[in-house]
Protein backbone atom coordinates (compact mmCIF):
# COMPACT_ATOMS: atom_id res chain seq x y z
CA UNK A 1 -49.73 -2.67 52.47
CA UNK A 2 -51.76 -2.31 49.09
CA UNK A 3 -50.73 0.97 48.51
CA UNK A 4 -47.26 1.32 49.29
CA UNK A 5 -45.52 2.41 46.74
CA UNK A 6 -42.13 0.30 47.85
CA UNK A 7 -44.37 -2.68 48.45
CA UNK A 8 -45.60 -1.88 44.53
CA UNK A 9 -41.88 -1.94 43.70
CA UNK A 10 -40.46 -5.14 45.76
CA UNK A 11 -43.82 -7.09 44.04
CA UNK A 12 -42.30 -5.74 40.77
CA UNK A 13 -45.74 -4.14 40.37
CA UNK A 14 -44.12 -0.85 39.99
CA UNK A 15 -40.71 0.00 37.98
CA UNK A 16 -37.60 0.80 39.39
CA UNK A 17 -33.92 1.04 38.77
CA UNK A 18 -32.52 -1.95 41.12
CA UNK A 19 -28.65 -2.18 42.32
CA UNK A 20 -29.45 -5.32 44.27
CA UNK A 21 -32.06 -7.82 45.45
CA UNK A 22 -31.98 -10.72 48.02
CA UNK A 23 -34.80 -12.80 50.17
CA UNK A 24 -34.96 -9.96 52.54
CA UNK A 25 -34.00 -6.43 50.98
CA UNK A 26 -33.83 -4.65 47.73
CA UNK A 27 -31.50 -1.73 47.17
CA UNK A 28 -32.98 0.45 44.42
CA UNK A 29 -31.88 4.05 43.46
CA UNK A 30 -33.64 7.10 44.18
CA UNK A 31 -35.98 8.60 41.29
CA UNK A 32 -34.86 12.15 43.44
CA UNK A 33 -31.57 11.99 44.15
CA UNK A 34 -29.82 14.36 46.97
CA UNK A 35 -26.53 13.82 45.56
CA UNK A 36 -24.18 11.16 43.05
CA UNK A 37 -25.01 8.07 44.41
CA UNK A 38 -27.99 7.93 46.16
CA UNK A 39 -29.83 4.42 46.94
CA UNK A 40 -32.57 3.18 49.07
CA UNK A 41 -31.79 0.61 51.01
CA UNK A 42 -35.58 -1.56 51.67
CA UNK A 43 -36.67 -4.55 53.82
CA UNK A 44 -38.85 -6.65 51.96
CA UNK A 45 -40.78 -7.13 55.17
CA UNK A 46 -43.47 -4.12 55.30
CA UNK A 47 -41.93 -2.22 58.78
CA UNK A 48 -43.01 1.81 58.74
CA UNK A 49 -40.20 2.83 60.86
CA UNK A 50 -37.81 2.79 63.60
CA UNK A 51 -40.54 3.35 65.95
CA UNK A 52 -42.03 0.09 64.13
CA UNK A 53 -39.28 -2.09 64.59
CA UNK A 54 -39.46 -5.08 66.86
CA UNK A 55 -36.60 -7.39 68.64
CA UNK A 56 -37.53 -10.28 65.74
CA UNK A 57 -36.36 -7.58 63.25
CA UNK A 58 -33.12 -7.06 64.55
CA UNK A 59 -31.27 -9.17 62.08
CA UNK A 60 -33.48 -7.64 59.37
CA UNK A 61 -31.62 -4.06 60.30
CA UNK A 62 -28.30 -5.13 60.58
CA UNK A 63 -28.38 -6.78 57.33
CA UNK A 64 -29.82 -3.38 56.15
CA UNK A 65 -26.40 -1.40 57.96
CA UNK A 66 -24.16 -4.10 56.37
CA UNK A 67 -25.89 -3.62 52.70
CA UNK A 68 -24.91 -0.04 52.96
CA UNK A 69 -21.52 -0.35 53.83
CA UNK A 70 -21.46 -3.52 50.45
CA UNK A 71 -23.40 -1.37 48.30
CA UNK A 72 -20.98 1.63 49.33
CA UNK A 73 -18.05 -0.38 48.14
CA UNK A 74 -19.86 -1.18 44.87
CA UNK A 75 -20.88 1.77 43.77
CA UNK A 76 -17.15 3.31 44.75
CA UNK A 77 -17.82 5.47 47.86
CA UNK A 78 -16.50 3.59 50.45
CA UNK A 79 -14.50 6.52 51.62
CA UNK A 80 -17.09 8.91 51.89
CA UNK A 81 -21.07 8.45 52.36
CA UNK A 82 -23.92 8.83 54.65
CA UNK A 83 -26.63 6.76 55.81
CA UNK A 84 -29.97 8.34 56.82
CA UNK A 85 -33.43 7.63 57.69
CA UNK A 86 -36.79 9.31 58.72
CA UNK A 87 -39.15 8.47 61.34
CA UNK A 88 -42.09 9.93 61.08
CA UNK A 89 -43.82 13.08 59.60
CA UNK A 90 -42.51 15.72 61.48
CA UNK A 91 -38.39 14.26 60.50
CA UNK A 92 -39.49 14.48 56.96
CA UNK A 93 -40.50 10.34 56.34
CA UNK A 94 -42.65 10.74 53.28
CA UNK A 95 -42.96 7.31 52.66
CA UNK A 96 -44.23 4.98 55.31
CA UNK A 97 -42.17 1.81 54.76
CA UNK A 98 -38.92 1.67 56.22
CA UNK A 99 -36.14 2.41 54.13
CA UNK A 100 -31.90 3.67 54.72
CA UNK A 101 -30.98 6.61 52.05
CA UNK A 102 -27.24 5.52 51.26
CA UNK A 103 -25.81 8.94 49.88
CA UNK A 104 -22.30 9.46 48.54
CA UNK A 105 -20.20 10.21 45.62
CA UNK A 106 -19.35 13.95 45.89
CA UNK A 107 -16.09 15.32 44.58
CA UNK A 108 -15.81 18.18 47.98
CA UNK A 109 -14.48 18.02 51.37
CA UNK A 110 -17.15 17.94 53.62
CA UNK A 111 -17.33 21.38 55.60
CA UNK A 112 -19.24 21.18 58.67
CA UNK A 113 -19.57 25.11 58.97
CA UNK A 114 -21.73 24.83 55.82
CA UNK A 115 -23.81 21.63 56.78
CA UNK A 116 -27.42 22.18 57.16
CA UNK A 117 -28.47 19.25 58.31
């Protein structure tokens, strides 16, 4: 898509701060970050969403769950992290090309009582 602004990014047409790069993904971190670590994990291959996804991608998002749990161990928060995504408006996607958040790195026990998401 012309104007998607990870497309920009995996044509190098747009900067950004990249963790890791192969045929099919990049892994690049987020200019907002919702905590420590936090990287987006993108198929090169234009997809919007889970709702977008189709049986000859199913390799594609495996790789993507198996990235997280590498890129986890890289950046040292193998013990503790979360993996999210957003499908659609309405679950907050604000941009339209599929992508995993890979969030981690905080120094807290996790307390569900206080967890608003």
């Amino acid at each position: 898509m012309e104007d998607c602004i990870f497309c920009k990014i995996i044509k190098k047409e747009l900067p950004a701060d990249v963790e890791y790069e192969d045929e099919d993904l990049m892994v690049f971190r987020n200019i907002k970050p919702l905590a420590p670590v936090h990287l987006l994990i993108v198929p090169k291959k234009h997809i919007v969403n889970i709702s977008q996804v189709a049986e000859e991608d199913i390799n594609l998002m495996g790789k993507m769950v198996l990235t997280a749990k590498k890129m986890a161990e890289k950046m040292g928060i193998i013990d503790a992290f979360r993996t999210a995504t957003a499908n659609g408006e309405n679950a907050g996607q604000s941009v339209y090309h599929m992508h995993l958040h890979l969030t981690g790195g905080w120094k807290t026990k996790y307390n569900r009582d206080e967890d608003k998401a």
